[in-house]
N, C-alpha and C. Protein backbone atom coordinates (compact mmCIF):
# COMPACT_ATOMS: atom_id res chain seq x y z
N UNK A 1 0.83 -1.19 0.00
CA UNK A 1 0.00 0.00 0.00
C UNK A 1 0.87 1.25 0.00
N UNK A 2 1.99 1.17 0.63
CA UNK A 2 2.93 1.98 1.11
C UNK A 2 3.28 2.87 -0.36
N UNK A 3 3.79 1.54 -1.30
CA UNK A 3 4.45 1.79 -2.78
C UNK A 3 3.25 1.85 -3.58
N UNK A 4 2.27 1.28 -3.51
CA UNK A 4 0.81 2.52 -4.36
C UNK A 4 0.96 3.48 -4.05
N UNK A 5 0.73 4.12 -2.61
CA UNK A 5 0.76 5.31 -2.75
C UNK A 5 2.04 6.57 -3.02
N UNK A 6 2.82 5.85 -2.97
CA UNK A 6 4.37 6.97 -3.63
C UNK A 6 4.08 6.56 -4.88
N UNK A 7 3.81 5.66 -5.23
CA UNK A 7 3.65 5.44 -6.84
C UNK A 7 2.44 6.63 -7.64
N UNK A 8 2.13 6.59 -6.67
CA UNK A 8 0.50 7.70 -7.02
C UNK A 8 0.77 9.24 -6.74
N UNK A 9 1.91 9.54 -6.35
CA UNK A 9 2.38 10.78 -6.64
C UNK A 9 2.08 11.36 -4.89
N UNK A 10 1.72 10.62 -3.70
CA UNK A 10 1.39 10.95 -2.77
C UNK A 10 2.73 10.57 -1.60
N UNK A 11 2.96 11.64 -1.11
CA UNK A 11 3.87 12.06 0.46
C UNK A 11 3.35 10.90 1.28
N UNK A 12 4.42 10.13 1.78
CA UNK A 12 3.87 8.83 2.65
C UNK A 12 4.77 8.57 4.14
N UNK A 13 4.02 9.06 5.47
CA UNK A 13 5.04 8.86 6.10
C UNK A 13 3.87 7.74 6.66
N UNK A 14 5.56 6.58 6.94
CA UNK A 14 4.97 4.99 7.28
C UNK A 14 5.16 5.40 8.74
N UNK A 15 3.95 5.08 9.56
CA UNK A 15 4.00 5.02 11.21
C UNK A 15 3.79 3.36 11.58
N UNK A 16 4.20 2.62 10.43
CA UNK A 16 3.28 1.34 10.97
C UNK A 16 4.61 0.52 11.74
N UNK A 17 4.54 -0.97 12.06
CA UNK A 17 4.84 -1.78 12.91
C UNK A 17 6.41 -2.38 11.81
N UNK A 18 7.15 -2.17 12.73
CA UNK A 18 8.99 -2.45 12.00
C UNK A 18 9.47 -3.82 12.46
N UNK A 19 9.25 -4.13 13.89
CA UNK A 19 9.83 -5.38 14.38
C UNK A 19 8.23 -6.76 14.45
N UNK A 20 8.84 -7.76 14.12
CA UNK A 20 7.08 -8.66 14.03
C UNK A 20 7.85 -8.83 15.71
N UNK A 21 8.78 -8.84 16.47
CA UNK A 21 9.09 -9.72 17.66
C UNK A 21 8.35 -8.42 18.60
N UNK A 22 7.87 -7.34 18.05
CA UNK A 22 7.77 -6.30 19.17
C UNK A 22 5.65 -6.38 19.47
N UNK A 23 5.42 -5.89 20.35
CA UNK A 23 4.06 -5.53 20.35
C UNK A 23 3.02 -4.62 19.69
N UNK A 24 2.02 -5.20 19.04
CA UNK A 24 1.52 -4.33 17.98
C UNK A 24 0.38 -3.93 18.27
N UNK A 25 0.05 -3.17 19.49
CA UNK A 25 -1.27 -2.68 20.21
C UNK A 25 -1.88 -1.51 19.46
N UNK A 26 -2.94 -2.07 18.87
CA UNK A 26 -3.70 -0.70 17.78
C UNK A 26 -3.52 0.59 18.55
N UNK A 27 -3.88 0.81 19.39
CA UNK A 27 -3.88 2.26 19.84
C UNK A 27 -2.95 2.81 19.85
N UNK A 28 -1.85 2.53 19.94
CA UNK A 28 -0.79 3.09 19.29
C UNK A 28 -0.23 3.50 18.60
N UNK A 29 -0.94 2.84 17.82
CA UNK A 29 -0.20 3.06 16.33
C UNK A 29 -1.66 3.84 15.48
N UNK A 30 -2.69 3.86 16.22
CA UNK A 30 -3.57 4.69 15.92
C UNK A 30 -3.29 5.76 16.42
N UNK A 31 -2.81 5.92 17.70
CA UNK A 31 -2.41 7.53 18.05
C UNK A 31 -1.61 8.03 17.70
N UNK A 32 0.01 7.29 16.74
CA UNK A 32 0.95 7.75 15.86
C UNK A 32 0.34 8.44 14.92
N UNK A 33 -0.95 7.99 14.19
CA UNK A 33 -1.31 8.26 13.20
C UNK A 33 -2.22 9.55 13.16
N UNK A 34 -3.05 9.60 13.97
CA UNK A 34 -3.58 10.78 14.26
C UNK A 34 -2.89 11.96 14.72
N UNK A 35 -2.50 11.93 15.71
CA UNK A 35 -0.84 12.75 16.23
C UNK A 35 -0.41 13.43 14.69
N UNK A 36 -0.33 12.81 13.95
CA UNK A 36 0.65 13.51 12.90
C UNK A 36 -0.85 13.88 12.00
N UNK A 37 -1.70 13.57 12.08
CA UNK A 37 -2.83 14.34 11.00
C UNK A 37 -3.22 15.37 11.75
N UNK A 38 -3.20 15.64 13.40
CA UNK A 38 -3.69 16.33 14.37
C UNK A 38 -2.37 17.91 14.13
N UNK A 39 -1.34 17.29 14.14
CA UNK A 39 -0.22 18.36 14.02
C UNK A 39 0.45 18.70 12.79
N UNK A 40 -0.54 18.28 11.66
CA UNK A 40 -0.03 18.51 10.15
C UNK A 40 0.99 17.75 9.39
N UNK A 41 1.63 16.92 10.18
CA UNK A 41 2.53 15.93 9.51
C UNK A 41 1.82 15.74 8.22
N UNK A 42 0.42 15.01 8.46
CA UNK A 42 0.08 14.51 7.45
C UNK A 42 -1.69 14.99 7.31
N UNK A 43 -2.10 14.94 5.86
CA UNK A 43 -3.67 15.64 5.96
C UNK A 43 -4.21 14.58 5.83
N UNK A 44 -4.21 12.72 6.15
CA UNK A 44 -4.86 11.88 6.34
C UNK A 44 -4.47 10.78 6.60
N UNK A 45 -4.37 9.81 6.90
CA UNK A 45 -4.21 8.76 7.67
C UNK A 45 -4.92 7.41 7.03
N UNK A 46 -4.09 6.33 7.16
CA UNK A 46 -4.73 4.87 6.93
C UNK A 46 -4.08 4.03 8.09
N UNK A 47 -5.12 3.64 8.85
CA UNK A 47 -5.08 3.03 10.26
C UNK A 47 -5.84 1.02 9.58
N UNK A 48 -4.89 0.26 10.23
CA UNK A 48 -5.24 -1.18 10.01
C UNK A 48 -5.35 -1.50 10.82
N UNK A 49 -6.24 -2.83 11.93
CA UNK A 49 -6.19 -3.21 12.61
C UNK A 49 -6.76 -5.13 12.38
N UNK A 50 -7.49 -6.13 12.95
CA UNK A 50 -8.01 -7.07 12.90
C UNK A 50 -9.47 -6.72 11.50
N UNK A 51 -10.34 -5.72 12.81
CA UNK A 51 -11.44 -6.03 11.91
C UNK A 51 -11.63 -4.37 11.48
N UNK A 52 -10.78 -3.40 12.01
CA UNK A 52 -11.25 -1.80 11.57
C UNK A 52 -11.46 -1.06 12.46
N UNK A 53 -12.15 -2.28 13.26
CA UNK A 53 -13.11 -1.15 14.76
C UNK A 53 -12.14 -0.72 16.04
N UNK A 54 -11.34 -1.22 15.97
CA UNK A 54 -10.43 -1.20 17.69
C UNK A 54 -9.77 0.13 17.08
N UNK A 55 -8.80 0.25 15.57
CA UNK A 55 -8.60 1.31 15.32
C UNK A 55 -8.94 2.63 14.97
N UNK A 56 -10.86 2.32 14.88
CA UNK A 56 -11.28 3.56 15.21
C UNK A 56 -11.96 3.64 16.46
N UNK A 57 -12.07 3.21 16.96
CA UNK A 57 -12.50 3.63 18.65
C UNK A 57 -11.34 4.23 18.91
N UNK A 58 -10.27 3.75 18.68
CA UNK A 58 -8.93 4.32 19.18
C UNK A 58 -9.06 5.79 18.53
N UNK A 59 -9.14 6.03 17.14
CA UNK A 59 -8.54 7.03 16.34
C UNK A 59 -9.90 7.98 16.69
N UNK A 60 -10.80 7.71 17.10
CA UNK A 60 -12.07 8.70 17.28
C UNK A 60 -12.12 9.51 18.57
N UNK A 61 -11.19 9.02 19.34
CA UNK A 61 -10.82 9.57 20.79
C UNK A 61 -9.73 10.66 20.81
N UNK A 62 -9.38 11.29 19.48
CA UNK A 62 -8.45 12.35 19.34
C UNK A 62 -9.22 13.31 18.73
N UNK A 63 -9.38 14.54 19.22
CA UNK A 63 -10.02 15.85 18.96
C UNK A 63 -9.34 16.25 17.28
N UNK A 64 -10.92 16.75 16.80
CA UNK A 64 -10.36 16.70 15.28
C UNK A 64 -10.39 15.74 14.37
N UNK A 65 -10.36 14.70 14.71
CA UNK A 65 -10.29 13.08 14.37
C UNK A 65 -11.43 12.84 13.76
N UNK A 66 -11.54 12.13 12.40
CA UNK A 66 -12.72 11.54 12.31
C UNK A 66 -12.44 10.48 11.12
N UNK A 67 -13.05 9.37 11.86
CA UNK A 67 -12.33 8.50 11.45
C UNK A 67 -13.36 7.16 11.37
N UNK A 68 -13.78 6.50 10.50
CA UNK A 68 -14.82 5.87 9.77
C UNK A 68 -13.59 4.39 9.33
N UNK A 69 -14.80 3.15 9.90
CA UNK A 69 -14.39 1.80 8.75
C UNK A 69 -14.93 2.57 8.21
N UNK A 70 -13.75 1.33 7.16
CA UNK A 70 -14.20 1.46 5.42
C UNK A 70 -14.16 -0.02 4.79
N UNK A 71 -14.94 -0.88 4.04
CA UNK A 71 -14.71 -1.92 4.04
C UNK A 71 -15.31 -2.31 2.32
N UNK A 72 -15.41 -1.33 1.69
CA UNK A 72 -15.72 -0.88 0.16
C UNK A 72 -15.18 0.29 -0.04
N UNK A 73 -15.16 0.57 -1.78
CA UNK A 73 -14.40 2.01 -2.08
C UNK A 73 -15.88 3.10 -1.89
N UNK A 74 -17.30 2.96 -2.17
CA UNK A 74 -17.87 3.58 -2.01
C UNK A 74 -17.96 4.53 -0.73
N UNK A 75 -17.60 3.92 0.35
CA UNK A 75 -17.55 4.45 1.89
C UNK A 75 -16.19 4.96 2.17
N UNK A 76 -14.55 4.41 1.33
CA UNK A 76 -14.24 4.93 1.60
C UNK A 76 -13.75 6.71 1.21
N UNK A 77 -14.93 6.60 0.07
CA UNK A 77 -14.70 8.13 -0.80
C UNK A 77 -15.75 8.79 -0.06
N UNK A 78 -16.99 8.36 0.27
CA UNK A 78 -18.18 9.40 0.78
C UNK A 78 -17.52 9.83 1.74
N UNK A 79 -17.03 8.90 2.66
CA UNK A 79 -17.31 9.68 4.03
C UNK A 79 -15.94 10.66 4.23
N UNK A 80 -15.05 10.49 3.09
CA UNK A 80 -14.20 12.29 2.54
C UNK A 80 -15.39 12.97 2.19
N UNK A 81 -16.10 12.70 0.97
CA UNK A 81 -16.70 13.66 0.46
C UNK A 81 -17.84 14.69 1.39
N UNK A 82 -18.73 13.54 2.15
CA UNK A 82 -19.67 13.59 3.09
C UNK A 82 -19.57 13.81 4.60
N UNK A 83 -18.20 13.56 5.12
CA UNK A 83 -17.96 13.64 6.59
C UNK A 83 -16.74 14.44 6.37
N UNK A 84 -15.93 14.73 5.50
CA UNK A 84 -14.67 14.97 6.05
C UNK A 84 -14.07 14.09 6.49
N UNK A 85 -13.44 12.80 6.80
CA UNK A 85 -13.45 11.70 7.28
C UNK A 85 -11.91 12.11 6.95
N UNK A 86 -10.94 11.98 7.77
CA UNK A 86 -9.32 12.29 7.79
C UNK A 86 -8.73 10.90 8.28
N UNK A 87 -9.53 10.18 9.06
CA UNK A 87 -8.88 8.85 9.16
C UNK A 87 -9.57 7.81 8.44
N UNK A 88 -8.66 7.03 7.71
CA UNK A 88 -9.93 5.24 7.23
C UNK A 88 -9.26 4.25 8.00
N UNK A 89 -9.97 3.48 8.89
CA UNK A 89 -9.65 2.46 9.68
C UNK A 89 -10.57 1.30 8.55
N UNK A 90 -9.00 0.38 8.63
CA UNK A 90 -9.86 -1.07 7.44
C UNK A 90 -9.51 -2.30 8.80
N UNK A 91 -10.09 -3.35 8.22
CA UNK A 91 -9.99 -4.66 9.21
C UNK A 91 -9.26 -5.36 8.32
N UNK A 92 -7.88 -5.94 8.07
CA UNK A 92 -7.23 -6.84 7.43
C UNK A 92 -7.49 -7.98 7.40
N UNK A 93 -8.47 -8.55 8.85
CA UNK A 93 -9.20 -9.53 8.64
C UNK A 93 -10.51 -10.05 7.47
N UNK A 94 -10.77 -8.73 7.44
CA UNK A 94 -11.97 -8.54 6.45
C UNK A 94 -12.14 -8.17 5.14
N UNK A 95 -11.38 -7.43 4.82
CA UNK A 95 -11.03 -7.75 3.36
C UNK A 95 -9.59 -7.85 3.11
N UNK A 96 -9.49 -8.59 1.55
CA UNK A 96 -7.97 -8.90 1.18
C UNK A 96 -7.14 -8.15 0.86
N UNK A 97 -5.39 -7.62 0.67
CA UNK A 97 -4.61 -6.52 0.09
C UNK A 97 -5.24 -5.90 -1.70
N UNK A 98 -5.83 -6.27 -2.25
CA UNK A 98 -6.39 -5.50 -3.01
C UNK A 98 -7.57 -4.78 -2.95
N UNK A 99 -8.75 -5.25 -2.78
CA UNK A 99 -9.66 -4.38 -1.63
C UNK A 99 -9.02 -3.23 -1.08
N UNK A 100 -8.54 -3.26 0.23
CA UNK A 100 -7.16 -2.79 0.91
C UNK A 100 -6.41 -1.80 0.09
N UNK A 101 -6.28 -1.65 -1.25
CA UNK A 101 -5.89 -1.06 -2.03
C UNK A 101 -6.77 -0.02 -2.60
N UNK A 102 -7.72 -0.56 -3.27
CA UNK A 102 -8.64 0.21 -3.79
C UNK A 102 -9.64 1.16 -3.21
N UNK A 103 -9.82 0.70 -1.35
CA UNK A 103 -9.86 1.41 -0.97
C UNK A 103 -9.50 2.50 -0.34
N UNK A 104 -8.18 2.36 -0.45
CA UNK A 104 -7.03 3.74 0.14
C UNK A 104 -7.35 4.96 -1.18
N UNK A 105 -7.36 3.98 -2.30
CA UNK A 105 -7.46 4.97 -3.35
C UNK A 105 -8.07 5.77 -3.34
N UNK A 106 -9.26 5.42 -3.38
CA UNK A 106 -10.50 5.91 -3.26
C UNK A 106 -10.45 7.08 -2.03
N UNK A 107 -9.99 6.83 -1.15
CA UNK A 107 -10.05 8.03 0.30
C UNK A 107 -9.42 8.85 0.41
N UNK A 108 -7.79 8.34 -0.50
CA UNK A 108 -6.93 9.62 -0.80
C UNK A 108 -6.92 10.53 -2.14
N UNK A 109 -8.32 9.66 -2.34
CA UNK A 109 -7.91 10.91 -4.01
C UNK A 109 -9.98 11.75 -3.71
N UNK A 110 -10.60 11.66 -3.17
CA UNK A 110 -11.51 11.82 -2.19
C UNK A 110 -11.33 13.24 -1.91
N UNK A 111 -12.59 14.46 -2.37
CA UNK A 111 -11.95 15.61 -1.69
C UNK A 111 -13.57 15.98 -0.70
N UNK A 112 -13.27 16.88 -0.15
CA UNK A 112 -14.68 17.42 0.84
C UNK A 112 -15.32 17.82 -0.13
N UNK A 113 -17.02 17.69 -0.65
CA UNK A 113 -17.61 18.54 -1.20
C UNK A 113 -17.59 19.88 -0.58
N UNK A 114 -18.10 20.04 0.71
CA UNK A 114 -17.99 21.68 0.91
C UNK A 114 -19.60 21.73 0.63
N UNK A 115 -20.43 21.06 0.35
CA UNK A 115 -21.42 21.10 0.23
C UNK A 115 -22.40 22.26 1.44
N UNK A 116 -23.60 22.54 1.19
CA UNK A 116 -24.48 23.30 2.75
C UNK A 116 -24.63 22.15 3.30
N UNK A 117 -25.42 21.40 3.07
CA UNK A 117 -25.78 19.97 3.92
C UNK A 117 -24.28 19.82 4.91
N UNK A 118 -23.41 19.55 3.62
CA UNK A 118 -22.50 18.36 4.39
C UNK A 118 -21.62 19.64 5.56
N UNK A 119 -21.52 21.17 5.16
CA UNK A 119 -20.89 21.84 6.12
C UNK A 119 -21.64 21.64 7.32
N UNK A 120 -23.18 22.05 7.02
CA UNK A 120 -23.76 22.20 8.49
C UNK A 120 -23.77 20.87 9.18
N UNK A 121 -23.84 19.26 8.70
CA UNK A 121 -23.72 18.38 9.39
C UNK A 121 -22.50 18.31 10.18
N UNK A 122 -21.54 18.31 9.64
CA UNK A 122 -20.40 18.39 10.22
C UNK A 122 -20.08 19.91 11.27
N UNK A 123 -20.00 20.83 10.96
CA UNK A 123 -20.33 22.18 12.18
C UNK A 123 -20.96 21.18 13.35
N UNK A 124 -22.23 20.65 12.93
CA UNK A 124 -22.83 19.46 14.10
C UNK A 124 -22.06 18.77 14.96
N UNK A 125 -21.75 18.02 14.27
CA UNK A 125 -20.08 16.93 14.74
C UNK A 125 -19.39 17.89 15.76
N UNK A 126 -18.86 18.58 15.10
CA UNK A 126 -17.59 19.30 15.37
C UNK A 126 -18.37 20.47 16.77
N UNK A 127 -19.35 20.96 17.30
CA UNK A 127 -19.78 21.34 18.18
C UNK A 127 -19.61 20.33 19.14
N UNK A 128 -20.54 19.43 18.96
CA UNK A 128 -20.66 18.00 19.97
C UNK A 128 -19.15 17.99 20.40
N UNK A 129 -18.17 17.73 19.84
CA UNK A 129 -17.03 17.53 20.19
C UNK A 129 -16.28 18.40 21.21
N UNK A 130 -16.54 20.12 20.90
CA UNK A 130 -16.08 20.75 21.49
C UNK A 130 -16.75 21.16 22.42
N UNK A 131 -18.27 20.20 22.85
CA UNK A 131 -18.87 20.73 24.23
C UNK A 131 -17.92 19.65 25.08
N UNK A 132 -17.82 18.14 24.53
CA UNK A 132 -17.36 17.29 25.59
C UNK A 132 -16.00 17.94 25.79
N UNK A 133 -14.63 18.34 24.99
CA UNK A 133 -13.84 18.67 25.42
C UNK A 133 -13.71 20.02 26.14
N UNK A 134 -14.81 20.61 26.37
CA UNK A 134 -15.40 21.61 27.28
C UNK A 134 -15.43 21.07 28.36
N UNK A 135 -16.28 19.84 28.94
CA UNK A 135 -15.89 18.83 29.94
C UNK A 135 -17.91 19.35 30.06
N UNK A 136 -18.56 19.25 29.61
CA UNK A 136 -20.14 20.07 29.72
C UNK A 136 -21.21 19.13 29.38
């Protein structure tokens, strides 16, 4: 996925797992990943885990974050187009490295409509968020 995407003309910094002898606890490597979309390293993120979900529970717990399975290319382009969606969490259990492929594509070439709908839904989101980190 790494070499699709440099192949595709896209900036790739790898946060993923280097040693197989070391521990590979999603949240970690979900919070590498966000961390750097949160502080501009990077303007999006592809988070893997078993089935998708552990790495977005993880990746949805960082302010700013929004971060959607994706487990088709249709979902993983809407919910850029439709949510703003900056993280795609896939399940490697669940679909195969081409899948896996096609849907990165799809999320990084994916832009925000900017739409009224889709601004004011999201303004939505993005309130909710900043009452809880209000602590309210």
């Amino acid at each position: 996925m790494v070499d699709d995407l440099r192949a595709a003309g896209h900036e790739v910094v790898d946060l993923g797992t280097s040693d197989p002898n070391q521990p590979d606890d999603y949240p970690d490597f979900a919070g590498l990943a966000c961390e750097a979309v949160r502080g501009g390293k990077a303007a999006r993120a592809v988070v893997i885990c078993g089935s998708g979900v552990g790495v977005a529970v993880a990746a949805n717990e960082f302010p700013g974050i929004r971060a959607g399975v994706c487990h088709d290319t249709y979902s993983g382009h809407q919910g850029v187009e439709h949510d703003d969606m900056n993280v795609l969490c896939v399940g490697a259990r669940i679909v195969g490295p081409e899948l896996t492929r096609e849907i990165v594509r799809a999320f990084v070439c994916a832009t925000f409509t900017g739409e009224e709908r889709h601004v004011r839904r999201l303004n939505k989101v993005k309130a909710i968020e900043a009452k809880f980190l209000r602590g309210k």
